[in-house]
Protein backbone atom coordinates (compact mmCIF):
# COMPACT_ATOMS: atom_id res chain seq x y z
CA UNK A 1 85.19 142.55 -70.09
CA UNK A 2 88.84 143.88 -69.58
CA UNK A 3 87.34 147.33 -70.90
CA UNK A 4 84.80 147.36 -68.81
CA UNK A 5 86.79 147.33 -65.58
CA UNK A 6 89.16 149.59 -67.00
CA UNK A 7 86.30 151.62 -67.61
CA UNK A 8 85.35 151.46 -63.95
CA UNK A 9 88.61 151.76 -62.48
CA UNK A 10 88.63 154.98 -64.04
CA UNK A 11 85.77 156.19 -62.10
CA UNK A 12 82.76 154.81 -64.87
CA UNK A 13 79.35 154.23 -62.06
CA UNK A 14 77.96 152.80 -65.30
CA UNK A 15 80.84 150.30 -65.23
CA UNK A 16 80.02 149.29 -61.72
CA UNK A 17 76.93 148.92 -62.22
CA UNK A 18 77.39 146.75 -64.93
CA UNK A 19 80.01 145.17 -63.12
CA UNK A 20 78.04 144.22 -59.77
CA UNK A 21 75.11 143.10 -61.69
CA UNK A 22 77.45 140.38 -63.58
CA UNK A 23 78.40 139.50 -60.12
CA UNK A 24 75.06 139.18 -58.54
CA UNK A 25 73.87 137.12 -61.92
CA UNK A 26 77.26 134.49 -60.90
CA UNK A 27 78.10 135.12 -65.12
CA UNK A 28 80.85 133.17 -66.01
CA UNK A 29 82.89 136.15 -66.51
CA UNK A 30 83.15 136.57 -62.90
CA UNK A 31 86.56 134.61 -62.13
CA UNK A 32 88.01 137.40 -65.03
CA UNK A 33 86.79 140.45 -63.24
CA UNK A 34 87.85 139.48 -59.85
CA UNK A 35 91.39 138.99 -61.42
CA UNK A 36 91.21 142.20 -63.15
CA UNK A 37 90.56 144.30 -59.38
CA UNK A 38 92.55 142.38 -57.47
CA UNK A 39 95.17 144.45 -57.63
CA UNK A 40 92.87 147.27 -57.00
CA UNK A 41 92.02 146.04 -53.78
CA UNK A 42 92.19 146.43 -49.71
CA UNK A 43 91.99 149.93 -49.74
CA UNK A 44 88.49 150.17 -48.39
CA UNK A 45 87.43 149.95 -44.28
CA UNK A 46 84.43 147.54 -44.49
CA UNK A 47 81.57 148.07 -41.48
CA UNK A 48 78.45 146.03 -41.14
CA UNK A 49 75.53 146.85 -39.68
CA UNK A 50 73.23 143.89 -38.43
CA UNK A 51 70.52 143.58 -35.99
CA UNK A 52 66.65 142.61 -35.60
CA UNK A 53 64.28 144.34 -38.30
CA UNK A 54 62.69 147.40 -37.73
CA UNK A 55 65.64 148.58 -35.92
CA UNK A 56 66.62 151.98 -38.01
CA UNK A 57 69.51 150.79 -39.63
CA UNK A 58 69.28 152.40 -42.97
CA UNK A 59 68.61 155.58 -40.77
CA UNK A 60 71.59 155.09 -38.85
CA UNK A 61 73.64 153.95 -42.22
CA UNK A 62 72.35 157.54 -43.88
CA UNK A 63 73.23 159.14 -40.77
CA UNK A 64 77.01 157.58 -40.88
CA UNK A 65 77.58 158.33 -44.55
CA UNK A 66 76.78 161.97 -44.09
CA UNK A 67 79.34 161.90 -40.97
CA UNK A 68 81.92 160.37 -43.52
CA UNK A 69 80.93 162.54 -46.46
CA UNK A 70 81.44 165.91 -44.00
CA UNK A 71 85.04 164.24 -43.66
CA UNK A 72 86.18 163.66 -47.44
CA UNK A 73 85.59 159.89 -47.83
CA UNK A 74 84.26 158.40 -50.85
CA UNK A 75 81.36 155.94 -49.78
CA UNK A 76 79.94 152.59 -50.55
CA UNK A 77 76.40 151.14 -49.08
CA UNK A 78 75.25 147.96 -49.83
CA UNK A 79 71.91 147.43 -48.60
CA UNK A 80 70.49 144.03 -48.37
CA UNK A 81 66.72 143.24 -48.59
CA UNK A 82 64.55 140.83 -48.26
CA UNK A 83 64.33 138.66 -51.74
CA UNK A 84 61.33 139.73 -54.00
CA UNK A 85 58.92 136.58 -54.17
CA UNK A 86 58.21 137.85 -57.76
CA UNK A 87 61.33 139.04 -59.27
CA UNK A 88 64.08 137.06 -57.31
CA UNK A 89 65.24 140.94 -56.51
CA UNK A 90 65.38 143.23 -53.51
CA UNK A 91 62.66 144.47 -52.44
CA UNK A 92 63.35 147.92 -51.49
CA UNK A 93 65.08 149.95 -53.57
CA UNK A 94 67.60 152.12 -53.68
CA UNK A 95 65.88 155.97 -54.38
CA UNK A 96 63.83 154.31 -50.69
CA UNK A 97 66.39 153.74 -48.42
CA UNK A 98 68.79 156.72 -49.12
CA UNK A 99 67.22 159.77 -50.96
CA UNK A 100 69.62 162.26 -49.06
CA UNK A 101 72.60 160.31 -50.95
CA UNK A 102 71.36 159.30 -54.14
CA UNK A 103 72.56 162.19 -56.32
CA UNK A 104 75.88 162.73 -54.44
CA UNK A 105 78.72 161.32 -56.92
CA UNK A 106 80.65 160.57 -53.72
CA UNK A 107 77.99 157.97 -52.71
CA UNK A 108 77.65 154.22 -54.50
CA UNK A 109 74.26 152.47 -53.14
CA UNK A 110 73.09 149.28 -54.18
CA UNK A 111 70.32 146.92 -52.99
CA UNK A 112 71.35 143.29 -53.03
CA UNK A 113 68.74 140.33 -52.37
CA UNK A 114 69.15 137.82 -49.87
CA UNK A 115 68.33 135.40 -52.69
CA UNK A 116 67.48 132.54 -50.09
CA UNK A 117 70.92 133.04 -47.97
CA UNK A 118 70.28 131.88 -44.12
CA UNK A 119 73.01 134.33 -42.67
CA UNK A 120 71.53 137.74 -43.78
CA UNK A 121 74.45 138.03 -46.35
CA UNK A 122 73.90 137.04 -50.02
CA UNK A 123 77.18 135.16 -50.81
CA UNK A 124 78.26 137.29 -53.60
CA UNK A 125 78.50 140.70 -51.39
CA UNK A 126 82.20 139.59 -50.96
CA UNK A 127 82.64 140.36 -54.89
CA UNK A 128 80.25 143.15 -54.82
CA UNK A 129 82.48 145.00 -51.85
CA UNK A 130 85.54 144.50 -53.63
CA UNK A 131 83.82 146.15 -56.94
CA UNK A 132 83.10 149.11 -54.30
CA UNK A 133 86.53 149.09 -52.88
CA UNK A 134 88.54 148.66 -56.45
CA UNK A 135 86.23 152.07 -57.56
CA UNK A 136 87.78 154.23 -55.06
CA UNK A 137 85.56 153.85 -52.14
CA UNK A 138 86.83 154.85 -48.59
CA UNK A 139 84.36 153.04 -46.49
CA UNK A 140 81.80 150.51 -47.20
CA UNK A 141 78.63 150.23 -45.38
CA UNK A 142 77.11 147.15 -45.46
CA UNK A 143 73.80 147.03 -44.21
CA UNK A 144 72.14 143.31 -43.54
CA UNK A 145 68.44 142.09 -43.82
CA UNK A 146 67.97 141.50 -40.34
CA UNK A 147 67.38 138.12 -39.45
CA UNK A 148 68.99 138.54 -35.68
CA UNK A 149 71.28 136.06 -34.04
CA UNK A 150 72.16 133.73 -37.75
CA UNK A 151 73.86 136.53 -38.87
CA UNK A 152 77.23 135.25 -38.57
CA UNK A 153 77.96 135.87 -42.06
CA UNK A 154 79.01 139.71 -41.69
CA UNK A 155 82.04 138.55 -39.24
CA UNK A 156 83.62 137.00 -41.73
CA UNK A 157 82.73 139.69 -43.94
CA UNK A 158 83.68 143.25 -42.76
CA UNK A 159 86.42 144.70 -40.34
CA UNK A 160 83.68 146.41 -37.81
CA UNK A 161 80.32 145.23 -37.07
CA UNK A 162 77.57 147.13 -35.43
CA UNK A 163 74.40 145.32 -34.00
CA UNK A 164 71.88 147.84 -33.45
CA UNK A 165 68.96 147.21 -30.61
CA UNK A 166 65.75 149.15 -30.04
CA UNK A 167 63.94 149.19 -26.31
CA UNK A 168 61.10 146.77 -27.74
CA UNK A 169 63.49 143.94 -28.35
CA UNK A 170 63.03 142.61 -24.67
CA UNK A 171 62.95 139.28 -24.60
CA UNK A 172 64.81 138.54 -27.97
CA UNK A 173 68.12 140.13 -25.85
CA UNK A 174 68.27 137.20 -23.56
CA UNK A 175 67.64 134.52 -26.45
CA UNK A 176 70.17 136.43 -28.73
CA UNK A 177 73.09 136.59 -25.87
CA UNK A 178 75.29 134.43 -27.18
CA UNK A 179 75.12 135.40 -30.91
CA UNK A 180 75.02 139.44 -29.99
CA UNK A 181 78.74 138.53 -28.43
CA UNK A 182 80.30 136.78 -31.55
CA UNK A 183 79.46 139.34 -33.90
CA UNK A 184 79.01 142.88 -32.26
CA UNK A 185 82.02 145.24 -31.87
CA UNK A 186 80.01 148.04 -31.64
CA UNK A 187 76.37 148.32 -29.78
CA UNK A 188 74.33 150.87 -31.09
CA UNK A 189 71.06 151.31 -28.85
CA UNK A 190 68.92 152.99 -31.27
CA UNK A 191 65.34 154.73 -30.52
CA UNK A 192 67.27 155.50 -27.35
CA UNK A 193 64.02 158.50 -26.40
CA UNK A 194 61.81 155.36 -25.78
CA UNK A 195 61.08 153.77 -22.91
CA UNK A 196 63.38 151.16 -21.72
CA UNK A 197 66.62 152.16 -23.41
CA UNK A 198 68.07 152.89 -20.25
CA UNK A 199 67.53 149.37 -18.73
CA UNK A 200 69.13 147.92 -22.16
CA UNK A 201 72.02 149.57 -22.30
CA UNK A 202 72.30 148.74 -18.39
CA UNK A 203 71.81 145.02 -19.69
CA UNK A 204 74.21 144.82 -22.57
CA UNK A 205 76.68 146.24 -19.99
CA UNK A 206 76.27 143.29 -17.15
CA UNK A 207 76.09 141.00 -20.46
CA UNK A 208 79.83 142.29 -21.48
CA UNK A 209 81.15 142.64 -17.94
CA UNK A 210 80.26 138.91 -17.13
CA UNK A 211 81.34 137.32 -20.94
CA UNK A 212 84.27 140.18 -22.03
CA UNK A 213 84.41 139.63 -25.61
CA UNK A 214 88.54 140.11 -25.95
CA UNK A 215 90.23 142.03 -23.30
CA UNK A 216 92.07 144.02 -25.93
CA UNK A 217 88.58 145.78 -27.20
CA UNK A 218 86.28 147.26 -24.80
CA UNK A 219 82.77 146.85 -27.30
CA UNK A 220 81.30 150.33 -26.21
CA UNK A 221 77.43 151.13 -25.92
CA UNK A 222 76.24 154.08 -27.91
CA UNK A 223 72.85 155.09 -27.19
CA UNK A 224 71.47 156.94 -30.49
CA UNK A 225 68.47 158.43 -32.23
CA UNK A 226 69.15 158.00 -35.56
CA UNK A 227 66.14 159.92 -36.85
CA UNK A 228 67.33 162.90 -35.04
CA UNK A 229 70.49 162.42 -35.79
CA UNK A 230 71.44 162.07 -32.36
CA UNK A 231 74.41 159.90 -30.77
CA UNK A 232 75.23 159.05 -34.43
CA UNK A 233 78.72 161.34 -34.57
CA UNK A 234 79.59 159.35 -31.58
CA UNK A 235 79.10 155.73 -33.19
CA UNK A 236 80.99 157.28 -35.95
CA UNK A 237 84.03 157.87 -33.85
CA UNK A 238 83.95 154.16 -31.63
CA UNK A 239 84.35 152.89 -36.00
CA UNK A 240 86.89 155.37 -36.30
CA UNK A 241 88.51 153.78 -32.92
CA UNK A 242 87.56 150.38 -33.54
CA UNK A 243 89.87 150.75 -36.95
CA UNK A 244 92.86 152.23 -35.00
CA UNK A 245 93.02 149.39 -32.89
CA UNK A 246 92.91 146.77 -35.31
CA UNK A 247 95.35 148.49 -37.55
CA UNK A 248 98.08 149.26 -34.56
CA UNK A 249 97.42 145.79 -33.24
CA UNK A 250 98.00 143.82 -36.37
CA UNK A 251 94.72 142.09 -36.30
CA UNK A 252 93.24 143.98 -38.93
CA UNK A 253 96.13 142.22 -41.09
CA UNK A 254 95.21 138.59 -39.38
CA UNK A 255 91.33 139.33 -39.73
CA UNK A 256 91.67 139.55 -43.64
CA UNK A 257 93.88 136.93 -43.93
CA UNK A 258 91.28 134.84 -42.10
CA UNK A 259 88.21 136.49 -44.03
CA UNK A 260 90.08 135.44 -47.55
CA UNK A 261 90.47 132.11 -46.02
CA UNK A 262 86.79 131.59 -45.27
CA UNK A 263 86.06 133.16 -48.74
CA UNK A 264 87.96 130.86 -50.35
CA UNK A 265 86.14 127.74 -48.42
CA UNK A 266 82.53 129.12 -49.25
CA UNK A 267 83.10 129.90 -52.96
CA UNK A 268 84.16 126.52 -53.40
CA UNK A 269 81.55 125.07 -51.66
CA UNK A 270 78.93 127.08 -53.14
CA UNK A 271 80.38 126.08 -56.65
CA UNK A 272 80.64 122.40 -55.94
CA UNK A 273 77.08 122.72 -54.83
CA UNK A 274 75.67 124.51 -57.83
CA UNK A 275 77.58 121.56 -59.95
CA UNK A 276 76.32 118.76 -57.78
CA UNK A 277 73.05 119.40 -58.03
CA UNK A 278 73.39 120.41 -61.75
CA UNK A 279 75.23 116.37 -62.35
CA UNK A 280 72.01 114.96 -60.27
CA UNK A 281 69.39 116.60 -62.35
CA UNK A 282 70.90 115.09 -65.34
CA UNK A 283 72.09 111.63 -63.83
CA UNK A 284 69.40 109.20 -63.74
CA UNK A 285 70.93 107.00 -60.72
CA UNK A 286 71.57 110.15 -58.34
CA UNK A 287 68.03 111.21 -60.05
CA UNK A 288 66.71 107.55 -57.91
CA UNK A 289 68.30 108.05 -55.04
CA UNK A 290 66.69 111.34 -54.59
CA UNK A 291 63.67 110.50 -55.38
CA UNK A 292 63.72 107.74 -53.00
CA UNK A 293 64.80 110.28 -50.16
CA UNK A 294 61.94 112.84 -51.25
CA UNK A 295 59.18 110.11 -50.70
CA UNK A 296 61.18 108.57 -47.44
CA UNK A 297 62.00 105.23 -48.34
CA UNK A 298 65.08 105.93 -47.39
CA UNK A 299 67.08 108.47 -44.99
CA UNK A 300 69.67 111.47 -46.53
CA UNK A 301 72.57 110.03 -44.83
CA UNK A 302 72.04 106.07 -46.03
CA UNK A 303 71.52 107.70 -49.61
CA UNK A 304 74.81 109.86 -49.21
CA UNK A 305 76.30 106.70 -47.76
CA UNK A 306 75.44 104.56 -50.77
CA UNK A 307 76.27 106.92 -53.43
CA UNK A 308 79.78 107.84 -52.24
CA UNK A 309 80.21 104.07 -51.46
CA UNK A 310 79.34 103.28 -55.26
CA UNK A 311 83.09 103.40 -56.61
CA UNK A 312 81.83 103.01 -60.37
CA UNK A 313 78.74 105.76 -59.69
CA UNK A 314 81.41 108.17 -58.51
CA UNK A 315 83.86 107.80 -61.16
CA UNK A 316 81.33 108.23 -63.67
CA UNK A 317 80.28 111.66 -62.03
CA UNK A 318 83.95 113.12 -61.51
CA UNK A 319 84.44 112.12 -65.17
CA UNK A 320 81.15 113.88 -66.06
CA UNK A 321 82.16 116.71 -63.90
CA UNK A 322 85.52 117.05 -65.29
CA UNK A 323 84.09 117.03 -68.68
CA UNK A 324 81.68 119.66 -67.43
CA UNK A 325 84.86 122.13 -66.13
């Protein structure tokens, strides 16, 4: 394993590839690899790009890396689908979302599955983006499935996030209010030659005049047509301003010390998980109790009342699980 990261430190895409699909699988050789990057790490400017589907945003993430590309970077793009009912995998691929990159050995794309994940993110694109960012990678793109206002995930995820809107999202603006103003720091009105695009971007402005987000950020509106590769140089540079200001006023510093910390909480939780419902597969009284919760004869929380109130039941299951670790 050790030679396999050296392998990609040293600029191997074979590696990575290898590498990420470890990651993606959860092998148990994961804990070794992230300790082998770490100090490889936190070179990378992280950028997500969220919003409701059928909004262009693998046209506007093409767009971008070609932007970055004309200025020297080496880019990342993780592109997360929808999860295959058939193969557990993504369904798009990557040769479909970004031809114009594909053979450019400056550009790393990878399609990622949701794999059942309600906030748009699979939880291992954490691992995958430090993979991207240990490689060499200047900026990572990370573009989400598109499940609209859950997407809360890609806060705690990259350093600037774009939510992109089209003129036909009406309605879903007002419902999606509150959401759009946790996660956007960038508004990208794409489709902007359609009707209507005018009277959004007029409405995402009284939205931030009368809820301003953080009076040290103005979020700017950038009205684009990604297709024709319009207003796109423009997002480019609110990213490019977006970064300055973190960096000069120290949040960028407190962002990732937060991000790490919410890392931290969700791979534990996602492991404890993963072993809990391993121990009650195998344990024939957790086995009853939810069985009995399946058929209703009794509620979730008396059940989770009466097994963590079962002293002996517990102790039995820590033992089991310590045997397990």
């Amino acid at each position: 394993m050790r030679e396999l990261v050296k392998e990609m430190l040293a600029g191997n895409r074979q590696s990575l590839a290898r590498l990420i699909t470890l990651v993606e699988r959860e092998s148990l050789e994961v804990p070794e690899i992230m300790e082998a990057i770490y100090p490889h790490i936190g070179k990378a400017y992280r950028v997500g790009v969220t919003g409701l589907p059928g909004g262009g945003k693998s046209t506007l993430v093409d767009k971008l890396t070609a932007v970055a590309r004309e200025r020297g970077l080496k880019v990342g793009i993780i592109a997360v689908d929808p999860t295959s009912p058939f193969s557990g995998g993504a369904v798009l691929g990557d040769r479909v979302r970004m031809q114009q990159h594909y053979l450019d050995e400056g550009v790393f794309i990878r399609s990622m599955a949701t794999r059942g994940s309600r906030g748009g993110l699979p939880h291992t694109t954490s691992a995958v983006m430090k993979l991207l960012d240990a490689f060499g990678k200047d900026i990572i793109f990370v573009e989400t499935v598109g499940v609209g206002q859950t997407e809360l995930d890609i806060m705690e995820t990259v350093d600037t996030t774009i939510v992109v809107l089209i003129p036909e999202a009406g309605d879903a603006i007002q419902t999606m209010k509150a959401g759009l103003l946790e996660i956007a720091d960038i508004f990208a009105v794409n489709k902007a030659d359609r009707p209507g695009a005018d009277y959004l971007v007029a409405e995402l402005e009284i939205m931030l005049h009368q809820s301003p987000k953080q009076a040290w950020w103005q979020i700017p509106i950038i009205a684009t047509q990604a297709v024709n590769d319009l207003g796109t140089r423009e997002l480019y540079r609110q990213i490019e301003c977006h970064y300055q200001f973190l960096q000069q006023s120290g949040r960028l510093t407190l962002k990732r010390r937060e991000q790490r910390k919410a890392e931290l909480f969700r791979t534990i939780e996602h492991k404890i998980m993963a072993q809990i419902i391993e121990l009650i597969e195998r344990n024939g009284q957790l086995t009853d109790y939810l069985e009995k919760v399946e058929r209703g004869e009794i509620d979730p929380h008396s059940a989770a009342k009466e097994i963590l109130g079962n002293r002996a039941l517990v102790e039995a299951w820590l033992q089991e699980w310590g045997q397990q670790g």
